[in-house]
Each structure stands twice: as structure tokens, then as C-alpha cells.
Protein backbone atom coordinates (compact mmCIF):
# COMPACT_ATOMS: atom_id res chain seq x y z
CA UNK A 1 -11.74 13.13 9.36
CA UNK A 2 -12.29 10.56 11.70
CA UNK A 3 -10.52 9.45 14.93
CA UNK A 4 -9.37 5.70 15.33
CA UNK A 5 -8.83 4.16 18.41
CA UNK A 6 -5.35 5.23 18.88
CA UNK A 7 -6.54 8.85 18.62
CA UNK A 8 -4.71 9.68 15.77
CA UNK A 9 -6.91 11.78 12.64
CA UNK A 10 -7.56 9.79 9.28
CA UNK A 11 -8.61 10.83 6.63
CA UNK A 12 -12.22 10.07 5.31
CA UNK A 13 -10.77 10.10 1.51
CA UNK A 14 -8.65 6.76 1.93
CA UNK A 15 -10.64 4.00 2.82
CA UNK A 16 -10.11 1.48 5.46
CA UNK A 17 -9.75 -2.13 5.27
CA UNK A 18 -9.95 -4.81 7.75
CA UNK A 19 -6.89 -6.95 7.95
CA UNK A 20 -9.01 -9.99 7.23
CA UNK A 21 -10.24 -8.23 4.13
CA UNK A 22 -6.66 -8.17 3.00
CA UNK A 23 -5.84 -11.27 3.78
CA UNK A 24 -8.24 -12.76 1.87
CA UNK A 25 -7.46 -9.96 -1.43
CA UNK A 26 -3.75 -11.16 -1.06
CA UNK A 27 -4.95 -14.93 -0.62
CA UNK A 28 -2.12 -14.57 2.98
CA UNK A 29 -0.25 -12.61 1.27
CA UNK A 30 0.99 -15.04 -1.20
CA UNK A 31 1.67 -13.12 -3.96
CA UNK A 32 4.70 -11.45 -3.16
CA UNK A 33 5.46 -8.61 -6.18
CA UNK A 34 8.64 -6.87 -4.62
CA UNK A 35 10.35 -5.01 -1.82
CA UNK A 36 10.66 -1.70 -0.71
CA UNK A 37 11.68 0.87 2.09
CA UNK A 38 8.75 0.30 3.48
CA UNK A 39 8.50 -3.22 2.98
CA UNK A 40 7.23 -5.90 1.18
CA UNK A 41 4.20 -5.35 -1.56
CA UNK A 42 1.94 -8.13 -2.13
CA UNK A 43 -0.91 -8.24 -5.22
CA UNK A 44 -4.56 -8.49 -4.18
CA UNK A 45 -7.58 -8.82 -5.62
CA UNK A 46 -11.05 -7.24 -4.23
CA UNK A 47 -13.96 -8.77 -3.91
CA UNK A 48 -15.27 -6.26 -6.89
CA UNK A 49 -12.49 -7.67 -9.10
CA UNK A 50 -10.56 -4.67 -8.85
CA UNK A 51 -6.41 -5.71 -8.58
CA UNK A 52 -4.76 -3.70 -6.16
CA UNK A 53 -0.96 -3.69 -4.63
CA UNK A 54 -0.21 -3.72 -0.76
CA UNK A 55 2.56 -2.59 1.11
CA UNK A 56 3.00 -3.73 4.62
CA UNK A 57 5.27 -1.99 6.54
CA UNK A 58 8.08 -3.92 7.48
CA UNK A 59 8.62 -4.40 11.65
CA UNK A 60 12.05 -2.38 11.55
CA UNK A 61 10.68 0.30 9.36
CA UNK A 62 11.69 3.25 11.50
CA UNK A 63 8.36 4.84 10.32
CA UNK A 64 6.17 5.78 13.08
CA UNK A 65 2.12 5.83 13.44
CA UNK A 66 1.98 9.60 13.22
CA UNK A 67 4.33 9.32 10.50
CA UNK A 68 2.24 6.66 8.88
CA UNK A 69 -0.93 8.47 9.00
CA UNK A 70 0.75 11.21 7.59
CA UNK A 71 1.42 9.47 4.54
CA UNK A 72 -1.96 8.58 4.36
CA UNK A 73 -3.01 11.94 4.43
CA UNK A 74 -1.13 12.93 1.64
CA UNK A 75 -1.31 10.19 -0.77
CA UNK A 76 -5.43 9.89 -0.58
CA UNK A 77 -5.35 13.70 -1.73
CA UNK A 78 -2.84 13.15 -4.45
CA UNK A 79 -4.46 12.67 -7.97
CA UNK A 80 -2.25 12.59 -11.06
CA UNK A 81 -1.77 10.43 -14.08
CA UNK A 82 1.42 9.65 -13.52
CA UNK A 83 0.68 8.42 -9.89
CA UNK A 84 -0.33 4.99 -8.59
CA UNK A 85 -3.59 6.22 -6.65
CA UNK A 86 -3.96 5.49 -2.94
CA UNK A 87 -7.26 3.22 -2.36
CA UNK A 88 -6.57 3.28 1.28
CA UNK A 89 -5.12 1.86 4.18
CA UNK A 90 -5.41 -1.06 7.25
CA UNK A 91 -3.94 -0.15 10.20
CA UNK A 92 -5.38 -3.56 12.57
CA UNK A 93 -3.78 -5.75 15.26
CA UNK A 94 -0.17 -3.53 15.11
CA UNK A 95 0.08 -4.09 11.23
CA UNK A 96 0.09 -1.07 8.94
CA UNK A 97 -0.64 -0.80 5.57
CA UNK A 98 -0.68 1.12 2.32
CA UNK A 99 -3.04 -0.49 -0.51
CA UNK A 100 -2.93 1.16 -3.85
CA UNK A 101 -4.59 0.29 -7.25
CA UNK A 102 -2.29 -2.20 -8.91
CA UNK A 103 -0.53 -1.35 -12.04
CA UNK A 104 0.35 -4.11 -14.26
CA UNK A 105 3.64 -4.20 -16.44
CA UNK A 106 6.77 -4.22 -13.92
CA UNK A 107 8.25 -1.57 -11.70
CA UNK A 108 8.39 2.09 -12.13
CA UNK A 109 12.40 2.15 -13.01
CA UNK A 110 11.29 -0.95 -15.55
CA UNK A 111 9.21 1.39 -17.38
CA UNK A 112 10.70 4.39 -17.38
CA UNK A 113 14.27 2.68 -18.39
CA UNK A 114 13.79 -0.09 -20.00
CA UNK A 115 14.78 -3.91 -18.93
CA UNK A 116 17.90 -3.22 -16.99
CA UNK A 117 20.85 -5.40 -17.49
CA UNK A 118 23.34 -6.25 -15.09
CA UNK A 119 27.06 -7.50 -15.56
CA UNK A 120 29.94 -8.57 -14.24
């Protein structure tokens, strides 16, 4: 564990970027991929090549820095095949974020269901 400057605990398991390091990965966050609860997710690429998806919580997200860190917590000691891993998380100049190893071939609900359909 380590403290940041807003005195909340971190984990030492999730690594953390630098906004600027993300901002380059998601050339400005460009490359928009979806939208969640959360907020938007934007694809990135590192500067080791390694693709990776980022979700930037959304300003009226009702999800609080304790809350946030929480999350953190949990998600850099959760290790499963069937779950996107956690690579870390950037939590710079009152932006919070959640970057996880990018998963190529749609969403979750595409994969599991099939291409959905709609009518009217």
C-alpha cells in the first residue's frame, strides 16, 4: 500500500499512470469504444505495444474517491479467465480512471449473446 496525496490507501498491485501517459495511449482520447455507468471507455495503446481499454469516470458519476479506490482495490486482486484484468489506474488533476487490458471482439453481452437485433 501506498498513500497518495489525498491520503487515501492504494494498492501497490494496480499500477499508476500519469494522465499524460494516457493521453498519449488514447492519442486524447480519440478512440472512443463505448459507454458505461461509469463513463466513457476509450482504446489505448502503451508504449510496450500492449492495447488496453480506459474508463474515465464520467463528472456526474455519483461514485466517490473512497468509493473509487475501493474499486481499485478489488479489481487489481481479481484474477480469472473470464475477467478483463485491471492494469491499473490514474487518478491526476480531478480525473479518475480505470485502465484494463483491452479485449478485442465487441462487448461482453456481444459475445455471450450473439449480434443482437433490434426491431420495431
Amino acid at each position: 500500500w501506498k498513500k497518495e496525496a489525498n491520503s487515501i490507501d492504494v494498492p501497490t498491485q494496480a499500477r499508476p499512470f500519469q494522465l499524460l501517459e494516457i493521453k498519449v495511449a488514447t492519442e486524447s482520447f480519440s478512440r472512443k469504444l463505448g459507454e458505461g455507468g461509469f463513463g466513457p471507455v476509450y482504446h489505448g495503446i502503451l508504449p510496450d505495444s500492449h492495447e488496453i481499454a480506459v474508463k474515465v469516470q464520467s463528472y456526474d458519476s455519483k461514485q466517490g474517491a473512497n468509493e473509487f479506490f475501493n474499486e481499485v482495490q478489488l479489481l487489481s486482486r481479481a484474477h480469472h479467465r473470464h475477467v478483463v484484468s485491471l492494469v491499473g489506474y490514474c487518478h491526476e488533476a480531478n480525473s479518475r480512471m480505470l485502465v484494463y487490458e483491452y479485449l478485442s471482439g465487441g462487448t461482453l453481452e456481444r459475445n455471450l449473446h450473439g449480434k443482437i437485433v433490434y426491431s420495431s
